[in-house]
Protein backbone atom coordinates (compact mmCIF):
# COMPACT_ATOMS: atom_id res chain seq x y z
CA UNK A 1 140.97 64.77 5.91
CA UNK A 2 138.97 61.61 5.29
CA UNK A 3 135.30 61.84 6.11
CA UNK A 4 135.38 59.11 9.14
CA UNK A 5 137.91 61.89 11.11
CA UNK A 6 135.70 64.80 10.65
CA UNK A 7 136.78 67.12 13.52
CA UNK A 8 134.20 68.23 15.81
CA UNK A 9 133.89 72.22 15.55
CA UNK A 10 131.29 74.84 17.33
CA UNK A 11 128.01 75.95 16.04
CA UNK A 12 127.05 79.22 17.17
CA UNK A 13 123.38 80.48 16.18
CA UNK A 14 122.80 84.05 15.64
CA UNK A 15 119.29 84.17 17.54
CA UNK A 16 118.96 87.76 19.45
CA UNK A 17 119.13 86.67 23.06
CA UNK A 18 116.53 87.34 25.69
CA UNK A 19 119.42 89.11 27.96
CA UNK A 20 122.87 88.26 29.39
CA UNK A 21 121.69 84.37 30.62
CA UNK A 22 120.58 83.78 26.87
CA UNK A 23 123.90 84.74 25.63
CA UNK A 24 125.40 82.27 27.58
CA UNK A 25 123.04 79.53 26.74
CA UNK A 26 123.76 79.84 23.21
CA UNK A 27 127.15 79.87 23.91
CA UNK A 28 127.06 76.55 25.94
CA UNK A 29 125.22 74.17 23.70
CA UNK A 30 127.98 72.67 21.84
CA UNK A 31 130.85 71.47 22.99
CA UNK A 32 133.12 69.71 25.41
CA UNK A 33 133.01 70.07 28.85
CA UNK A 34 136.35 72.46 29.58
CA UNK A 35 135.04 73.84 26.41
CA UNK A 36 131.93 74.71 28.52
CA UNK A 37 133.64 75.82 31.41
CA UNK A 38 135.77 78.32 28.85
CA UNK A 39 132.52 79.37 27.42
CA UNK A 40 130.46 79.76 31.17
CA UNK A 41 133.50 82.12 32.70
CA UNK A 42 133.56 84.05 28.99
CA UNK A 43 130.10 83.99 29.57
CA UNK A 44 129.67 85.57 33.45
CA UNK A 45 132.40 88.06 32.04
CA UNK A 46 130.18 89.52 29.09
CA UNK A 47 127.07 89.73 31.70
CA UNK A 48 129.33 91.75 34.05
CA UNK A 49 130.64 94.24 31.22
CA UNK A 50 126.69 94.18 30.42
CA UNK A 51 125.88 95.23 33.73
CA UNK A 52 128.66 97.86 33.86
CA UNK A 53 127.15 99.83 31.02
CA UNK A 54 123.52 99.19 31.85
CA UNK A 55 124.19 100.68 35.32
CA UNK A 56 121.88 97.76 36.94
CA UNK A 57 122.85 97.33 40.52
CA UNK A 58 122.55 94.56 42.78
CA UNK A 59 119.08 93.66 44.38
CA UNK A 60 120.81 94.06 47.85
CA UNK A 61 122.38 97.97 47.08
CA UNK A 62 118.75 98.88 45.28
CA UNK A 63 117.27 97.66 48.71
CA UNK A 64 119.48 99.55 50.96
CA UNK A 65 119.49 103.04 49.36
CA UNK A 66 116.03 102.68 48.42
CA UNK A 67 114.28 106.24 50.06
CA UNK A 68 111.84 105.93 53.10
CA UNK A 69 108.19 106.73 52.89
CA UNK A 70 107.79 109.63 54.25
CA UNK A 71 104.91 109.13 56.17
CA UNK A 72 107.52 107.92 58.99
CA UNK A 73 109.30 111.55 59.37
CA UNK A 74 106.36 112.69 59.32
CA UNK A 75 104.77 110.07 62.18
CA UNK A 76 108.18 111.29 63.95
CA UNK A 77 107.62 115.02 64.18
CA UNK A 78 104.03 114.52 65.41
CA UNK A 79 105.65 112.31 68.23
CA UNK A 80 108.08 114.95 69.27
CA UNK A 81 105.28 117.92 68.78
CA UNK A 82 103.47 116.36 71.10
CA UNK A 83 105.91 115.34 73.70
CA UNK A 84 107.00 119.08 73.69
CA UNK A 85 103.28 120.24 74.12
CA UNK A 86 102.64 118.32 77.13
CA UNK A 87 106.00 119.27 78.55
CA UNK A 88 104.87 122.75 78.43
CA UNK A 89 101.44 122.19 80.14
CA UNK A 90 102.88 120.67 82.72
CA UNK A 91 105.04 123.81 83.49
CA UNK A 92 102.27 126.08 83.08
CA UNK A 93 100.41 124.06 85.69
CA UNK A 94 103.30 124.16 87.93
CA UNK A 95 103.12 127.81 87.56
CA UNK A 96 99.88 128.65 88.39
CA UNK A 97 99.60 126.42 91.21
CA UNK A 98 102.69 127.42 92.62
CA UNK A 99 101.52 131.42 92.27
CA UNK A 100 98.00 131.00 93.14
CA UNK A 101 97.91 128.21 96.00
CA UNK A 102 96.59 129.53 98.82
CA UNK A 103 98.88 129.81 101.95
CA UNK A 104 98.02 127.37 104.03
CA UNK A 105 100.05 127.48 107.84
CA UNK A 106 100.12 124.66 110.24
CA UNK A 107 99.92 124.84 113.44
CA UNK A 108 100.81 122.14 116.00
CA UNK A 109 99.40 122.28 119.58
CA UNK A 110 101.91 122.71 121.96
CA UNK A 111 103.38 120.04 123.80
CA UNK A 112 102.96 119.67 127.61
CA UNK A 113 106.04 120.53 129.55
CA UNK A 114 107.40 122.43 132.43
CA UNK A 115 110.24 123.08 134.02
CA UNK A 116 110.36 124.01 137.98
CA UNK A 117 112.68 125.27 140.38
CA UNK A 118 113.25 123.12 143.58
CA UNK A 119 112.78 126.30 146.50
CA UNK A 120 114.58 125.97 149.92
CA UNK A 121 112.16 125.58 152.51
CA UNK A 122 111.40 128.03 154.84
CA UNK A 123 110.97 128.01 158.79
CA UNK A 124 107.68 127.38 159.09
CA UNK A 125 107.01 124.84 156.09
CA UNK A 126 110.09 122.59 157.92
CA UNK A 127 108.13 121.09 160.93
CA UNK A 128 108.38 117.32 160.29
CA UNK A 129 111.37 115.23 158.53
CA UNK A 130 108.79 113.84 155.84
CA UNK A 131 107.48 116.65 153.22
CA UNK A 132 106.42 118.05 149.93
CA UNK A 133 109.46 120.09 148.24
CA UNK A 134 108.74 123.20 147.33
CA UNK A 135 108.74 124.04 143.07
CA UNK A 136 108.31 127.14 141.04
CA UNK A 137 107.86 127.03 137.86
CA UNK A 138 110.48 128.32 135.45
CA UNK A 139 109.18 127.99 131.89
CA UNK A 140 106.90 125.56 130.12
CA UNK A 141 102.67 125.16 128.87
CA UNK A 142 102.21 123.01 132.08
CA UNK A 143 100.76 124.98 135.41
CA UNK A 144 102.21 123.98 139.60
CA UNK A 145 99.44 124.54 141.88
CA UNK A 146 100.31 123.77 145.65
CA UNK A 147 103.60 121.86 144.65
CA UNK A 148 102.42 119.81 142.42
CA UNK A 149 102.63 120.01 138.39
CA UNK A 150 98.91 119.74 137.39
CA UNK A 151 98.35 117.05 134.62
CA UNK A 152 96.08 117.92 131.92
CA UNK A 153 96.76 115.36 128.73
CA UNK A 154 96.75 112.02 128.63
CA UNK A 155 100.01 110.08 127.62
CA UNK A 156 103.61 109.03 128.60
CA UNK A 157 105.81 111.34 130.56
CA UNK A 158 109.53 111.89 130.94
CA UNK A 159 110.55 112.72 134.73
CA UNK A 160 113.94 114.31 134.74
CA UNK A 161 115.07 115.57 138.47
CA UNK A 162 118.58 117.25 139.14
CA UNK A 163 120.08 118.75 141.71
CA UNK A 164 122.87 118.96 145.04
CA UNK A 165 121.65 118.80 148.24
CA UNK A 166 123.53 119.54 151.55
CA UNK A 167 122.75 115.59 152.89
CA UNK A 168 121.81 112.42 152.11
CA UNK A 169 117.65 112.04 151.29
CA UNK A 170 115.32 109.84 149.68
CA UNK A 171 113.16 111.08 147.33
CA UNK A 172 109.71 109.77 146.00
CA UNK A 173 107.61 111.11 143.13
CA UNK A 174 103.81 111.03 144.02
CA UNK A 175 101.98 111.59 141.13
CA UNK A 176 98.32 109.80 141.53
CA UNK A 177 96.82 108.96 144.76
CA UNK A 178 95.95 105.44 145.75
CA UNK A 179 99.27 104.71 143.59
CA UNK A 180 102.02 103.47 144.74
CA UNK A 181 104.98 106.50 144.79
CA UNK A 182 107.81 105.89 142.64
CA UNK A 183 111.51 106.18 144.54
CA UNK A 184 113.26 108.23 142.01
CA UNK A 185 116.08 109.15 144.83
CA UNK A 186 117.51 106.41 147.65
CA UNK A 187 119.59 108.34 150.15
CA UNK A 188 122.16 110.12 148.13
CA UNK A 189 122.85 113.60 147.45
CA UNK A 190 123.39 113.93 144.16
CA UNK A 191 120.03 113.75 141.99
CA UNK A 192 120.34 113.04 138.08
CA UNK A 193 117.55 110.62 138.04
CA UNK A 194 115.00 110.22 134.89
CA UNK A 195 111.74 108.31 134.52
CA UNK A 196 109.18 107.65 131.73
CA UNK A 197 105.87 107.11 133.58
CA UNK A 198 101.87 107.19 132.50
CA UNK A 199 99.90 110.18 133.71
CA UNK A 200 96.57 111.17 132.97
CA UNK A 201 94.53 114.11 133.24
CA UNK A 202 93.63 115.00 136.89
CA UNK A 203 97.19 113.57 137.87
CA UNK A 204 99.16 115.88 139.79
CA UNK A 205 103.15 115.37 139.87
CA UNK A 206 104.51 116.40 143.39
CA UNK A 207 108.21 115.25 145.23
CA UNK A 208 108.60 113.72 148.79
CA UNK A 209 111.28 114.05 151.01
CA UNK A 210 112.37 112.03 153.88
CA UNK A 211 116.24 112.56 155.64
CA UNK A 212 116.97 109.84 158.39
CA UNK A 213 120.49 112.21 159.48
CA UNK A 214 118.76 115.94 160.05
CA UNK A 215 115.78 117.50 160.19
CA UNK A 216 114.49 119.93 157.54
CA UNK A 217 115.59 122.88 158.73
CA UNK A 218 119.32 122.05 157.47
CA UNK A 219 118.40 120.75 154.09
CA UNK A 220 119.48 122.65 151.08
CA UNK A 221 119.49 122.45 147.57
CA UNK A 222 121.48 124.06 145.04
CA UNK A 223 120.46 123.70 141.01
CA UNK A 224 117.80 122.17 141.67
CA UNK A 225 115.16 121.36 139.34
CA UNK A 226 112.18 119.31 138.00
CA UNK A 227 111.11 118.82 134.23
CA UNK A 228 108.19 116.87 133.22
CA UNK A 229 107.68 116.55 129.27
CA UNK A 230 105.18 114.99 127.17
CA UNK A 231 106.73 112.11 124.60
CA UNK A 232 103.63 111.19 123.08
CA UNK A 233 101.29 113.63 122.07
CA UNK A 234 97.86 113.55 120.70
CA UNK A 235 96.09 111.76 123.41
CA UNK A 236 93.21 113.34 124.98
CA UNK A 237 94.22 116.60 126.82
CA UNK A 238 91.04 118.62 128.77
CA UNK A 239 89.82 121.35 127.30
């Protein structure tokens, strides 16, 4: 071979390389460039079989397995000791209140309401065709005195009257005087009527009659009956 044709060969140094990478920079500083590329993949492989025996692992995998601090269980069991702690308090307090509350009972006033019997009048109460109709009382917290249910609470009443009677009447409920009486009954004979009126105390609740085809004396009444009831309690009521 003459000297001008020399062929261009490798030169490899035998320096002890810093680690895998310094390997392959020796190997790579001479050369073409597929030479380089040969030498780079020859190079990645010896770094792998490097790593293989080493037993390095990737950044990523040392990361991931890498062991908690323990101060974290540790923050975690305090949490849950805790939570469990007040959880029992609480049903201890339950407990005792529930055993040692006294027994307290409430008691509601009663609420105003009667319920009276319309009576068949008798010989001498029957002298005019115009008068009061008889009631007993039948049940109820409310009192009659002389026909008349005796208000003693202030407040808005239901009026409920029923009955049959043997001819045609009007009825009117008187239930305050100077007030104008309510007609809770315009010549029929069959009485279902209801009314929601205001009373107060010293009212007194008492029904009229007047019959423009008989006298008294042939008026009867069968299931007859008058209930007066309280709807809105807790106004003044006398003592």
């Amino acid at each position: 071979m003459s000297p001008g044709k020399q062929k261009q060969g490798f030169s490899f140094t035998r320096r002890q390389p810093a680690g895998p990478q310094g390997m392959t920079s020796e190997l790579m500083k001479t050369g073409t460039s597929g030479d380089q590329c040969i030498l780079q993949m020859q190079g990645m492989m010896i770094i792998k079989k490097i790593v293989k025996m080493e037993g390095v692992r990737p950044l990523e995998e040392n990361v991931g397995n890498a062991p908690r601090p323990r101060f974290e269980r540790n923050k975690l069991l305090l949490v849950a000791s805790v939570i469990q702690a007040l959880g029992l308090l609480l049903c201890l307090t339950y407990v005792c209140q529930h055993f040692h509350a006294p027994e307290v009972s409430l008691q509601y006033p009663p609420i105003e309401n009667i319920k009276t019997q319309l009576q068949i009048l008798t010989s001498y109460e029957c002298e005019e065709d115009s008068f009061i109709l008889p009631l007993q009382k039948r049940e109820g917290t409310m009192e009659v005195q002389n026909n008349s249910v005796v208000i003693q609470c202030d407040g808005f009443y239901l009026l409920s009257l029923k009955g049959y009677f043997s001819q045609e009447v009007n009825i009117s409920l008187h239930y305050r005087k100077g007030k104008e009486p309510f007609p809770i009954l315009k010549k029929a004979k069959f009485a279902n009527s209801n009314v929601v009126l205001e009373l107060g105390y010293k009212d007194k609740v008492y029904l009229n009659v007047t019959s423009d085809s008989a006298s008294c004396k042939q008026l009867s009444v069968n299931a007859g009956e008058l209930i007066v009831l309280l709807q809105n309690p807790g106004g003044y009521c006398a003592p």
